[in-house]
C-alpha atoms as a PDB file:
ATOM      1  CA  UNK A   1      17.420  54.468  31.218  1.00  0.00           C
ATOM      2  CA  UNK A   2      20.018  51.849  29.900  1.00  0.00           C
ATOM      3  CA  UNK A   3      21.128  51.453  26.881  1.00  0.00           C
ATOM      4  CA  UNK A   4      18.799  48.515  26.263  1.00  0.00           C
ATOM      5  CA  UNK A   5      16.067  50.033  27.118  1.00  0.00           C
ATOM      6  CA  UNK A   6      16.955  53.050  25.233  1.00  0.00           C
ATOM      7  CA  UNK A   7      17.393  50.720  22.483  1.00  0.00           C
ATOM      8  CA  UNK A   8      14.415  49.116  22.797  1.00  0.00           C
ATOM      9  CA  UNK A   9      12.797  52.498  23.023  1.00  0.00           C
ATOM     10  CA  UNK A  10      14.085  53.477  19.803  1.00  0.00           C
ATOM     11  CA  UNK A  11      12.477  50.765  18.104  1.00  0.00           C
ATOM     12  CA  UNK A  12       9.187  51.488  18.900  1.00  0.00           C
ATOM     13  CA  UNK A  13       9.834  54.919  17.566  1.00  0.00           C
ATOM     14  CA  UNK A  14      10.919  53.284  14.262  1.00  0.00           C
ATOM     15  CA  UNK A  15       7.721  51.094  14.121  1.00  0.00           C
ATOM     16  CA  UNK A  16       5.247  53.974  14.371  1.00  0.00           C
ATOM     17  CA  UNK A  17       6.376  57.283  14.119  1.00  0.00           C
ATOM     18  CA  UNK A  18       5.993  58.873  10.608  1.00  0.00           C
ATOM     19  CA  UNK A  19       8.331  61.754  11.447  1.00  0.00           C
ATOM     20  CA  UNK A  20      11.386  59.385  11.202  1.00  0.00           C
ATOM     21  CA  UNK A  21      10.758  59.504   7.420  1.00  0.00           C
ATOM     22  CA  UNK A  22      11.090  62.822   6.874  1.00  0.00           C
ATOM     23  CA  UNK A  23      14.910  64.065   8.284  1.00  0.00           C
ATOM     24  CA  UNK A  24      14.881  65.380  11.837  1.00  0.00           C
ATOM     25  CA  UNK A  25      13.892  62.178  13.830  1.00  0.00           C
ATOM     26  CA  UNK A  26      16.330  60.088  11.460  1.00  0.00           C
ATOM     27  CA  UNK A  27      19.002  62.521  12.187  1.00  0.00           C
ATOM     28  CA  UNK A  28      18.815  62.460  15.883  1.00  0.00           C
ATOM     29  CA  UNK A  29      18.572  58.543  16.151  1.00  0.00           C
ATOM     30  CA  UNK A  30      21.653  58.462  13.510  1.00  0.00           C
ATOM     31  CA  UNK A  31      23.805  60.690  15.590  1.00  0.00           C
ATOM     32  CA  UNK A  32      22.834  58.521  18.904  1.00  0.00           C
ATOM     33  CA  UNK A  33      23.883  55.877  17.558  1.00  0.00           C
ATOM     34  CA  UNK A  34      27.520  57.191  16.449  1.00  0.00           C
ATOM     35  CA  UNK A  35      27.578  58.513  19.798  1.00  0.00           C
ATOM     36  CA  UNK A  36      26.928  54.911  21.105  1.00  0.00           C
ATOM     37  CA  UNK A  37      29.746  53.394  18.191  1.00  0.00           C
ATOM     38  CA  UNK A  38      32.256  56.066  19.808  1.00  0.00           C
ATOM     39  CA  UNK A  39      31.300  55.497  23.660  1.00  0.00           C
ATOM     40  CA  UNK A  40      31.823  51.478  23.149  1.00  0.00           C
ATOM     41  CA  UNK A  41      34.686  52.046  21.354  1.00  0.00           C
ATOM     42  CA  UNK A  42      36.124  54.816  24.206  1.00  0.00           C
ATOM     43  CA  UNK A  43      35.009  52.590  27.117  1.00  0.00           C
ATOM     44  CA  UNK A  44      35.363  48.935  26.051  1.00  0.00           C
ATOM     45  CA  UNK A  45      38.097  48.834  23.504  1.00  0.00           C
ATOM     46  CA  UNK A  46      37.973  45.929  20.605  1.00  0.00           C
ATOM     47  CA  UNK A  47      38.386  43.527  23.302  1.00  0.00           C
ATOM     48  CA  UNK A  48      35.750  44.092  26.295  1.00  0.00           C
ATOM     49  CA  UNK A  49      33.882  40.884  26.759  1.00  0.00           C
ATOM     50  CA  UNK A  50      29.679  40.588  26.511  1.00  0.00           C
ATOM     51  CA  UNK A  51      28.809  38.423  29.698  1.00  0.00           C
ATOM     52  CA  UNK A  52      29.131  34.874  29.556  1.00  0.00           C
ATOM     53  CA  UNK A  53      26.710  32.566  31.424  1.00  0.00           C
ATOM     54  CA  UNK A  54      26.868  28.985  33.618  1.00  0.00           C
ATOM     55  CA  UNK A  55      24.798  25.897  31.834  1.00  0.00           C
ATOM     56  CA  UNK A  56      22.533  26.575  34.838  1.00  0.00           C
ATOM     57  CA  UNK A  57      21.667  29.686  33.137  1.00  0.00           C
ATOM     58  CA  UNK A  58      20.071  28.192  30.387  1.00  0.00           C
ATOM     59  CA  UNK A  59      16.722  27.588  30.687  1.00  0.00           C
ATOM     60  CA  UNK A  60      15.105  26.765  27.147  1.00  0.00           C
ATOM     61  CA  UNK A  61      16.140  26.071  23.699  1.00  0.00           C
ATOM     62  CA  UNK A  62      17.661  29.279  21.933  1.00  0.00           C
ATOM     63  CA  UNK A  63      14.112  30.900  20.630  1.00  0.00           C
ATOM     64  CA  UNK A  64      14.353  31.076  16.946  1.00  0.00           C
ATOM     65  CA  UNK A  65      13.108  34.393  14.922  1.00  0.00           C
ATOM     66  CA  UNK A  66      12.464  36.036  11.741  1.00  0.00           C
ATOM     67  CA  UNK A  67      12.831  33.766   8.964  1.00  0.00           C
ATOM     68  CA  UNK A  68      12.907  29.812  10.358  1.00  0.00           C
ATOM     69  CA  UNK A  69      12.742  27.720   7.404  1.00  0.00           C
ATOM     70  CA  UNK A  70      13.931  29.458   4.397  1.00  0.00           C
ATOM     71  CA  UNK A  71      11.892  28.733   1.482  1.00  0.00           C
ATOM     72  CA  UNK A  72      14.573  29.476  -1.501  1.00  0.00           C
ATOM     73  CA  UNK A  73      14.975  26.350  -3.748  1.00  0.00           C
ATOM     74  CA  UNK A  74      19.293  26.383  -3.712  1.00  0.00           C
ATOM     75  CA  UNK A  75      18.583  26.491   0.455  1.00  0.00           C
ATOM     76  CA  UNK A  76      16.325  23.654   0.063  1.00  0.00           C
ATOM     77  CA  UNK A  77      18.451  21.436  -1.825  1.00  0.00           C
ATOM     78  CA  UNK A  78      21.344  21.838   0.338  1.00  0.00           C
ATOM     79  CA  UNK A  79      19.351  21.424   3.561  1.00  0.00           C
ATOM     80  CA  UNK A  80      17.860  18.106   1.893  1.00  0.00           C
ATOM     81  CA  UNK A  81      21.654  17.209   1.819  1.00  0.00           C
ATOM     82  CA  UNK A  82      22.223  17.553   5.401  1.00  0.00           C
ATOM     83  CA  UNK A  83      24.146  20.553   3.854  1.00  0.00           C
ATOM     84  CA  UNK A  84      26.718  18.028   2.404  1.00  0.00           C
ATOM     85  CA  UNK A  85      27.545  20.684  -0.312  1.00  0.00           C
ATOM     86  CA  UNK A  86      27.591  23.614   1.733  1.00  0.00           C
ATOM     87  CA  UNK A  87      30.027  26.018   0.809  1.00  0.00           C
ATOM     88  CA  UNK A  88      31.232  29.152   2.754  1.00  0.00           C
ATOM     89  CA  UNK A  89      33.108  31.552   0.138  1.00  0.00           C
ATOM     90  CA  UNK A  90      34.944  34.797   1.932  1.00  0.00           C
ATOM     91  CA  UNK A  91      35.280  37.284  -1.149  1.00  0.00           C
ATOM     92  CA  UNK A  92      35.614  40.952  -1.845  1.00  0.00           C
ATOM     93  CA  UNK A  93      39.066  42.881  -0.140  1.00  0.00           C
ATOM     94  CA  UNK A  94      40.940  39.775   0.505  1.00  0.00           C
ATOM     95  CA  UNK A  95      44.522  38.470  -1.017  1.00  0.00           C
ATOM     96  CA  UNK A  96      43.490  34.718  -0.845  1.00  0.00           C
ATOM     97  CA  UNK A  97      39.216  34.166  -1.946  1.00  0.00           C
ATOM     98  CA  UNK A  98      38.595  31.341  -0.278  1.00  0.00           C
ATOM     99  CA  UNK A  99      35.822  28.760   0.660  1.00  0.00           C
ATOM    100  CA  UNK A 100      35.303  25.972   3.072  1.00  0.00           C
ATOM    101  CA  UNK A 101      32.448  23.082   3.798  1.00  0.00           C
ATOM    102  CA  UNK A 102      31.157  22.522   6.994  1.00  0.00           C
ATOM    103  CA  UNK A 103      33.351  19.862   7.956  1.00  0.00           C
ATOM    104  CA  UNK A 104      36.265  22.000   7.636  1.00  0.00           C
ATOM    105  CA  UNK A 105      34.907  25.001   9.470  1.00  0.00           C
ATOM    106  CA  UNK A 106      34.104  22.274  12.196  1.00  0.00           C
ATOM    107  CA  UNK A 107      37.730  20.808  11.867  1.00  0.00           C
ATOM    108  CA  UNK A 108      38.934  24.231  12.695  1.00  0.00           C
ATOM    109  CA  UNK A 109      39.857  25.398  16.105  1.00  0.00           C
ATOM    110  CA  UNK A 110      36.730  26.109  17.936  1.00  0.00           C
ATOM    111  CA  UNK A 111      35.373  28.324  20.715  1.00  0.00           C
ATOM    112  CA  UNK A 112      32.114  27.899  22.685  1.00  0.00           C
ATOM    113  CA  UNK A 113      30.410  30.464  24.696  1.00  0.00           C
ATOM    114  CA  UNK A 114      27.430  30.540  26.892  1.00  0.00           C
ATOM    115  CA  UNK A 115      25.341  34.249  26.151  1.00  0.00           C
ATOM    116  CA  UNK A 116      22.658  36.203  26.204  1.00  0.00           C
ATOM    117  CA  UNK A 117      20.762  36.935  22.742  1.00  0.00           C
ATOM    118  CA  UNK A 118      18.862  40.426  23.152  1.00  0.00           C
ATOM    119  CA  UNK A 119      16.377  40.823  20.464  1.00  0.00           C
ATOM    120  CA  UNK A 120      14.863  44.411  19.451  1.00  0.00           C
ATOM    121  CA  UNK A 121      11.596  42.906  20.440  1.00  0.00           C
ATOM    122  CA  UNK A 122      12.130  42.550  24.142  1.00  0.00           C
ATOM    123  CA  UNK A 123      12.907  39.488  24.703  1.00  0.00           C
ATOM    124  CA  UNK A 124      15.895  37.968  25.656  1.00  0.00           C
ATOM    125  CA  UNK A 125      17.100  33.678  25.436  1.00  0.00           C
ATOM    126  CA  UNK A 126      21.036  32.394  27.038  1.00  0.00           C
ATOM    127  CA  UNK A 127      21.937  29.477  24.908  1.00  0.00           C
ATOM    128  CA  UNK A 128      25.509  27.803  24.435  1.00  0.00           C
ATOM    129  CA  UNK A 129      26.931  28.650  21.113  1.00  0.00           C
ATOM    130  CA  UNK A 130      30.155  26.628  19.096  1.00  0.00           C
ATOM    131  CA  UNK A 131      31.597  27.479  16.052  1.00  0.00           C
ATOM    132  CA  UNK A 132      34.815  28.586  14.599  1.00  0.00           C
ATOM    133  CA  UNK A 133      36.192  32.309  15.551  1.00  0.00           C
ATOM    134  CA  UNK A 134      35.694  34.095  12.600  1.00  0.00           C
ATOM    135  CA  UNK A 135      39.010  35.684  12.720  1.00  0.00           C
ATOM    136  CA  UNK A 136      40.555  32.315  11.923  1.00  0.00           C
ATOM    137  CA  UNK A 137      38.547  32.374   8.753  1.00  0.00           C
ATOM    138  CA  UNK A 138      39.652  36.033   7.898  1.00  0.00           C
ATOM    139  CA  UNK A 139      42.891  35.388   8.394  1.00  0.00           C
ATOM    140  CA  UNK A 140      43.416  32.443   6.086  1.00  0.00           C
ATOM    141  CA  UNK A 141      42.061  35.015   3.261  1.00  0.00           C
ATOM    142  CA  UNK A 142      44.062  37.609   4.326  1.00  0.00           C
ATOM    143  CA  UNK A 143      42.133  41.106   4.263  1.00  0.00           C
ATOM    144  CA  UNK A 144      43.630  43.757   2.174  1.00  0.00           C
ATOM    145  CA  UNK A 145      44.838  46.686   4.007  1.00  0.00           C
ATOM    146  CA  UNK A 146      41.799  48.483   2.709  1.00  0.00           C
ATOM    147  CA  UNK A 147      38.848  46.627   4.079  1.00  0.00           C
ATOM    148  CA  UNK A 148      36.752  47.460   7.180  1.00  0.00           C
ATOM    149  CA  UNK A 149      33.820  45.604   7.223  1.00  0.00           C
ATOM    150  CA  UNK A 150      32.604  42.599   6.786  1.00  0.00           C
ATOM    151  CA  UNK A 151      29.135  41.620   5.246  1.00  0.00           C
ATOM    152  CA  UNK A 152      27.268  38.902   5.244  1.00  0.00           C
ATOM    153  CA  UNK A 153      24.967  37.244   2.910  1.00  0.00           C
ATOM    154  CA  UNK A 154      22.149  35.260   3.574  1.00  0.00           C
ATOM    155  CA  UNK A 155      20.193  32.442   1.307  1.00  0.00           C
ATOM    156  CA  UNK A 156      16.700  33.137   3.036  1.00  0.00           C
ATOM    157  CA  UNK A 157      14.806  36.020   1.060  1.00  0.00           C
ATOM    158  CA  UNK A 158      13.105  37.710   3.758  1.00  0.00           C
ATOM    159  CA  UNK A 159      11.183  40.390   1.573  1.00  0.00           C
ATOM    160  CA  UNK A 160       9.448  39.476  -1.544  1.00  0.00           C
ATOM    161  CA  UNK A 161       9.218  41.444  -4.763  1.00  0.00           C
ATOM    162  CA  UNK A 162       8.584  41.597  -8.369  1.00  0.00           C
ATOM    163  CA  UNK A 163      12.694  41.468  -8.726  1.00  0.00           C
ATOM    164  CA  UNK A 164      12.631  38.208  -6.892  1.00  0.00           C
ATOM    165  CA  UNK A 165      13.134  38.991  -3.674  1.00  0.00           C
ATOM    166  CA  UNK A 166      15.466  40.968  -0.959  1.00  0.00           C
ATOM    167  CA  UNK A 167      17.557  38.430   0.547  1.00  0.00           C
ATOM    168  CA  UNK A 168      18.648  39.241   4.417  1.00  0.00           C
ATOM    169  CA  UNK A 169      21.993  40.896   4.573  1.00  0.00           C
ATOM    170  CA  UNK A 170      24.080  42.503   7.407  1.00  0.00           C
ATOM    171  CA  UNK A 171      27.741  43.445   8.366  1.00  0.00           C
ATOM    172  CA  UNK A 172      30.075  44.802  11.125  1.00  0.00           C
ATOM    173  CA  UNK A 173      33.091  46.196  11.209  1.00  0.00           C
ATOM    174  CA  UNK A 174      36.559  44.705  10.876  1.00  0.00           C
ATOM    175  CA  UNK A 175      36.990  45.445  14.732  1.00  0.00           C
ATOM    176  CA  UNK A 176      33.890  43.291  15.672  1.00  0.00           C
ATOM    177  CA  UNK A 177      35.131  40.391  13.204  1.00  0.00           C
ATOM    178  CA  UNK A 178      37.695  40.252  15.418  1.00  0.00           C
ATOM    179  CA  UNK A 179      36.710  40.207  18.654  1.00  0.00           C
ATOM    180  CA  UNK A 180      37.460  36.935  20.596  1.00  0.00           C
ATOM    181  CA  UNK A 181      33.147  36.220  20.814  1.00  0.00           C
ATOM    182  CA  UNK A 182      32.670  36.963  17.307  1.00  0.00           C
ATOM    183  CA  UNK A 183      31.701  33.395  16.059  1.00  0.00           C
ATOM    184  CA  UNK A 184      30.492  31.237  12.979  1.00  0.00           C
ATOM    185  CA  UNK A 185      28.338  28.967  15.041  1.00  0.00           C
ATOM    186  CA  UNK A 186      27.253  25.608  13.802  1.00  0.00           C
ATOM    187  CA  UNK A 187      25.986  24.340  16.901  1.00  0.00           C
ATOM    188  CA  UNK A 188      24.071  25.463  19.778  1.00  0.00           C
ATOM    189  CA  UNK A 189      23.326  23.578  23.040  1.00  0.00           C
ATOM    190  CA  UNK A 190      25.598  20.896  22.152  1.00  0.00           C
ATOM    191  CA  UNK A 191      23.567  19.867  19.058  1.00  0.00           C
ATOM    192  CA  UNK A 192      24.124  20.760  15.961  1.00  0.00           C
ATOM    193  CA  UNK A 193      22.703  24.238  14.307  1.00  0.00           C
ATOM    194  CA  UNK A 194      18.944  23.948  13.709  1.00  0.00           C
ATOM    195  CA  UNK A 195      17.453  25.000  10.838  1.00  0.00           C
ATOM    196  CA  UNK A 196      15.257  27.082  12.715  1.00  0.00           C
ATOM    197  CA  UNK A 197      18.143  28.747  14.447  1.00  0.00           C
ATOM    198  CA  UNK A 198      20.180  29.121  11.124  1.00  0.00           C
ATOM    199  CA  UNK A 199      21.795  26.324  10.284  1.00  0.00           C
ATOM    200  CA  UNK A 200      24.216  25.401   8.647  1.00  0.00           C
ATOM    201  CA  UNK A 201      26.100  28.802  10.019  1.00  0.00           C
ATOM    202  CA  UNK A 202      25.435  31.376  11.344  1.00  0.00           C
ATOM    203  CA  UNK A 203      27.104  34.801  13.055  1.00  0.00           C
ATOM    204  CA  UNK A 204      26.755  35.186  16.729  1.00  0.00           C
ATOM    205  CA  UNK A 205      28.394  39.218  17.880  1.00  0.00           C
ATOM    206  CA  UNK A 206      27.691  38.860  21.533  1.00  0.00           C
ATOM    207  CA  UNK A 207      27.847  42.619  21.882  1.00  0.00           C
ATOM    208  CA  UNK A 208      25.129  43.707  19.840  1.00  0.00           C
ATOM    209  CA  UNK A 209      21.441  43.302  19.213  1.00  0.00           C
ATOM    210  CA  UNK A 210      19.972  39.878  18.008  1.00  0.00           C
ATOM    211  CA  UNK A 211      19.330  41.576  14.269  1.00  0.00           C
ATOM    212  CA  UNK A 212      22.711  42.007  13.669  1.00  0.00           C
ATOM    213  CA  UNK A 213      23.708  38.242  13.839  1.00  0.00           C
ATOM    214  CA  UNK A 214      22.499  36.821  10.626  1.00  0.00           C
ATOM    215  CA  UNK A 215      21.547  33.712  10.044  1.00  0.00           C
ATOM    216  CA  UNK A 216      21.822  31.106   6.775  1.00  0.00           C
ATOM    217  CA  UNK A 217      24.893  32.984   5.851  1.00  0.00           C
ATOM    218  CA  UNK A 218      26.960  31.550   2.950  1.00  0.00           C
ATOM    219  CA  UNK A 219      29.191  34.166   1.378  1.00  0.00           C
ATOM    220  CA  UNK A 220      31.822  36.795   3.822  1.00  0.00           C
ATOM    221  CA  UNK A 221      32.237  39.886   1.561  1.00  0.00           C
ATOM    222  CA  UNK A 222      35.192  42.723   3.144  1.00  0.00           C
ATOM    223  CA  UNK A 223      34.405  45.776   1.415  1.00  0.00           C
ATOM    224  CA  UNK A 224      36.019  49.497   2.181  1.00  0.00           C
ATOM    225  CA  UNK A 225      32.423  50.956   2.549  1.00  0.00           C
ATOM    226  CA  UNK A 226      28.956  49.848   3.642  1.00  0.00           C
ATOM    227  CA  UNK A 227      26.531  48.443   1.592  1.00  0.00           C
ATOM    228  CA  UNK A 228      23.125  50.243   1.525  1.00  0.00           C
ATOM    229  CA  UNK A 229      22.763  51.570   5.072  1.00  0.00           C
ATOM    230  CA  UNK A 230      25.013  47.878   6.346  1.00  0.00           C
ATOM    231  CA  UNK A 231      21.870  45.797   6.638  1.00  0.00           C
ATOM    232  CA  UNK A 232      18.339  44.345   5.568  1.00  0.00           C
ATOM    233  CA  UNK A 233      16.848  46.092   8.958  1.00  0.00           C
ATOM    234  CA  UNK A 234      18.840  48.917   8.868  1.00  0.00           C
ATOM    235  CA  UNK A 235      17.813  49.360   5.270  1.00  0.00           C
ATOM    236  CA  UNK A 236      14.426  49.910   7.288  1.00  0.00           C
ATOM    237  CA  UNK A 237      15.232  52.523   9.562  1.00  0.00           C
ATOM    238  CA  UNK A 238      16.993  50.470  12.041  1.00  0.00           C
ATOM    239  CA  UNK A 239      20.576  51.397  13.991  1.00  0.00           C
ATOM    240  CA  UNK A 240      23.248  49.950  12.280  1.00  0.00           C
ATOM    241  CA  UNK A 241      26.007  49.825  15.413  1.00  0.00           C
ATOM    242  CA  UNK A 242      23.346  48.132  17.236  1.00  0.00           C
ATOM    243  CA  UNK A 243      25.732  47.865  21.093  1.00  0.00           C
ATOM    244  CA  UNK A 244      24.235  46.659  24.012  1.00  0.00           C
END
């Protein structure tokens, strides 16, 4: 069994087995997945490329999930903009809080990458991604010596409540903000980022599972220490080192 499929496997234990709420089941999926965290890290370094694909490859538009058209009212009104007044705002464990529009994210150095998006569902879509590394954005906030992850925050509320609403979250660490794949991607097929796919940015991680790249994002936060269990689905029982 690969690790996909082992993956995959997992998540169908998540979805329906009761005993994953009480401690041992929890316990054994948390410990295989720091045992995955350690054997990527062992085996493949910070650097060890996801595979990247021809144009041939692609063979539909990138298949959108989750949330598609986010229904928040200060989403709305900057989609009905054409995102005009966008802002992308890198806070938290930084020397230099910063934040950029789109245009200047686009005016930055760009890389574009053909991949494979794996979704926990079982399915999988190669699309063409462009956007900015995010390392370039890091780096012109400077991280403290002190941070280690990066988290991202979201404008689509994917869970409503009497509160207001959970809005989707998720984060990686510092080493997987900079790998050479890890992307802010505004466009996708050579058009620009659909709503439906996450527009006007979103986080492509080419070496993890399609949960963990979070769309709508508009705020970076480095922190020290995870938020929650590091994620809206991992808040749910879900790996948070999700490695393919």
């Amino acid at each position: 069994m690969n690790r996909r499929h082992l993956l995959l496997a997992s998540a169908g234990l998540l979805s329906g087995c009761k005993i994953l709420d009480e401690g041992t089941g929890r316990n054994v999926l948390a410990s295989a997945n720091g045992l995955s965290y350690r054997a990527q890290r062992f085996l493949g370094g910070g650097t060890a490329l996801a595979p990247e694909y021809s144009m041939s490859d692609i063979r539909q538009s990138q298949h959108p999930n989750g949330v598609t058209n986010p229904e928040d009212l200060d989403y709305q009104a900057l989609a009905a903009g054409d995102f005009a007044d966008y802002r992308l705002s890198i806070t938290g464990l930084v020397e230099n809080p910063i934040s950029f529009t789109r245009q200047q994210l686009i005016n930055m150095p760009s890389r574009t990458q053909i991949t494979r998006h794996d979704c926990v569902e079982g399915w999988s879509c190669i699309a063409k991604w462009t956007g900015v590394p995010l390392s370039l954005v890091l780096n012109q906030a400077r991280p403290q010596i002190s941070a280690r992850f990066a988290v991202f925050k979201c404008f689509d509320t994917i869970e409503k409540s009497l509160s207001g609403g959970i809005k989707y979250y998720e984060s990686i660490d510092l080493i997987d903000a900079y790998h050479p794949q890890t992307i802010l991607a505004y466009g996708v097929n050579d058009q620009a980022l659909p709503v439906a796919n996450g527009a006007p940015l979103r986080l492509r991680v080419e070496r993890q599972l399609g949960y963990k790249m979070a769309k709508y994002v508009h705020t970076i936060e480095l922190t020290d220490r995870l938020p929650g269990n590091g994620g809206y689905w991992e808040d749910n029982g879900y790996d948070w080192y999700a490695g393919i």
